[in-house]
Protein backbone atom coordinates (compact mmCIF):
# COMPACT_ATOMS: atom_id res chain seq x y z
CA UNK A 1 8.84 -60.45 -8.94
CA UNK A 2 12.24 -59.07 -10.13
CA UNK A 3 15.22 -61.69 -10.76
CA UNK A 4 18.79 -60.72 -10.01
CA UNK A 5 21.73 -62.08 -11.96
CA UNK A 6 24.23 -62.32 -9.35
CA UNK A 7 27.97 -63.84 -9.30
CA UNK A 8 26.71 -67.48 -10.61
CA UNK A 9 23.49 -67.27 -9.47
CA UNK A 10 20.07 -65.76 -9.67
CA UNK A 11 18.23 -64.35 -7.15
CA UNK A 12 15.21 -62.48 -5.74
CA UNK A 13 15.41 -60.30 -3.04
CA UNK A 14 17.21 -56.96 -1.88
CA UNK A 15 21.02 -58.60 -1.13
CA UNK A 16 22.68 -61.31 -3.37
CA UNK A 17 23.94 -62.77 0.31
CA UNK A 18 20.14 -63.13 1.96
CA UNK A 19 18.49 -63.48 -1.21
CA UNK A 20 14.55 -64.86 -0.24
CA UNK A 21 14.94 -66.69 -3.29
CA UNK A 22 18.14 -68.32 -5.63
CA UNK A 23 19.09 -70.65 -8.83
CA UNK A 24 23.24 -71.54 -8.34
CA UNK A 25 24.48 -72.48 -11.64
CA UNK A 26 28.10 -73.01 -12.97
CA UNK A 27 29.74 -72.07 -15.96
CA UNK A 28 31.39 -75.46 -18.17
CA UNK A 29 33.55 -74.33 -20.56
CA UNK A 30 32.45 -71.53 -23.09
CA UNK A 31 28.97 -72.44 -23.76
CA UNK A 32 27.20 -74.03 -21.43
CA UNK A 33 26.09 -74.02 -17.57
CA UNK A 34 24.65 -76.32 -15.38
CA UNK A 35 22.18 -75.22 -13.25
CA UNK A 36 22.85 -77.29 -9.48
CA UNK A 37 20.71 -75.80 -7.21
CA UNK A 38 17.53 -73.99 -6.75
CA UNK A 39 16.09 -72.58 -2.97
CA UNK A 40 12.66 -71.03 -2.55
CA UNK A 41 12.03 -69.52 1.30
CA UNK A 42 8.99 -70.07 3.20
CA UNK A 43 8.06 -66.75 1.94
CA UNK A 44 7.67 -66.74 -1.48
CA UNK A 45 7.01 -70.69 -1.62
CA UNK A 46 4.06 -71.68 -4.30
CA UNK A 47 4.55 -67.79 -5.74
CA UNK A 48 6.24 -68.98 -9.26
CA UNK A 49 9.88 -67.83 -8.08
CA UNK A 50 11.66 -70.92 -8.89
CA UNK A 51 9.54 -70.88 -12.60
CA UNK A 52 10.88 -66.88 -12.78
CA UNK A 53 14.23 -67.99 -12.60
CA UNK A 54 14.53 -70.33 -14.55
CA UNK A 55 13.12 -68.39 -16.97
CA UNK A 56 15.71 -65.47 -16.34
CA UNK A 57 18.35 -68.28 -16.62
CA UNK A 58 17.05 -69.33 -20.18
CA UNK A 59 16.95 -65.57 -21.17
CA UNK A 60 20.59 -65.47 -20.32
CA UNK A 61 21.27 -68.13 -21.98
CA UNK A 62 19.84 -67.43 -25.20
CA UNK A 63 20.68 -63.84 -24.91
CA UNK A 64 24.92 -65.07 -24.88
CA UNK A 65 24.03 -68.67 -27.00
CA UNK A 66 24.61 -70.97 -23.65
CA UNK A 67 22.92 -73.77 -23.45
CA UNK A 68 21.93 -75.81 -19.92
CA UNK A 69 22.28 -78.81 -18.17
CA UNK A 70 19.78 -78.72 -15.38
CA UNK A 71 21.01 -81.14 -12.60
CA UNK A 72 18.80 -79.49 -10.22
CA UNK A 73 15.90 -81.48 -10.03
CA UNK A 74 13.61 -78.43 -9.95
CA UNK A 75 15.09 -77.15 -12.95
CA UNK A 76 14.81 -80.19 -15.02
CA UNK A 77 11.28 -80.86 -13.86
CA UNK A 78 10.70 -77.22 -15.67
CA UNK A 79 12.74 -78.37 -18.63
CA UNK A 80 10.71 -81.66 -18.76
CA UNK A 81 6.97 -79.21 -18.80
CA UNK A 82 8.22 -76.16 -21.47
CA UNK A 83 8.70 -77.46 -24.92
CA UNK A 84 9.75 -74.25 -25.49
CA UNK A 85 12.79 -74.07 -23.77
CA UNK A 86 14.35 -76.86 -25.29
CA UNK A 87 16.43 -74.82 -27.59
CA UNK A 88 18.98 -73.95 -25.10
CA UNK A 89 18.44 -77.85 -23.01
CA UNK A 90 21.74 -79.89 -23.41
């Protein structure tokens, strides 16, 4: 399953405008973004795409020293179950 980084967003699917799949997220300032929103279609529901971007998100974030605030409750329920991610977690 191949993530997208799109404008504020990531995505999975052919077009960033009918993605099957997207995380919205907004930049704050110079270092950090807040992740608001994450959809999941019928179609790939229970296949690990929310999990995959998230995971792209904290790859971009490390990758350009970001770190997140995830308001979206999916997001911070992934936050909340990977110790490992905490290094980027505001």
């Amino acid at each position: 399953m191949q993530v997208k980084h799109g404008d504020s967003k990531f995505y999975i699917g052919d077009s960033e405008q009918t993605p099957k799949a997207m995380m919205t997220y907004v930049k704050t300032g110079e270092d950090m973004i807040i992740i608001d929103h994450t959809e999941v279609s019928d179609e790939l529901r229970g296949q690990g795409a929310g999990y995959s971007m998230v995971e792209a998100a904290v790859k971009f974030a490390r990758d350009n020293n970001l770190k997140i605030l995830p308001l979206c409750p999916f997001a911070k329920s992934v936050f909340d179950k990977k110790p490992e991610y905490q290094d980027v977690l505001k």
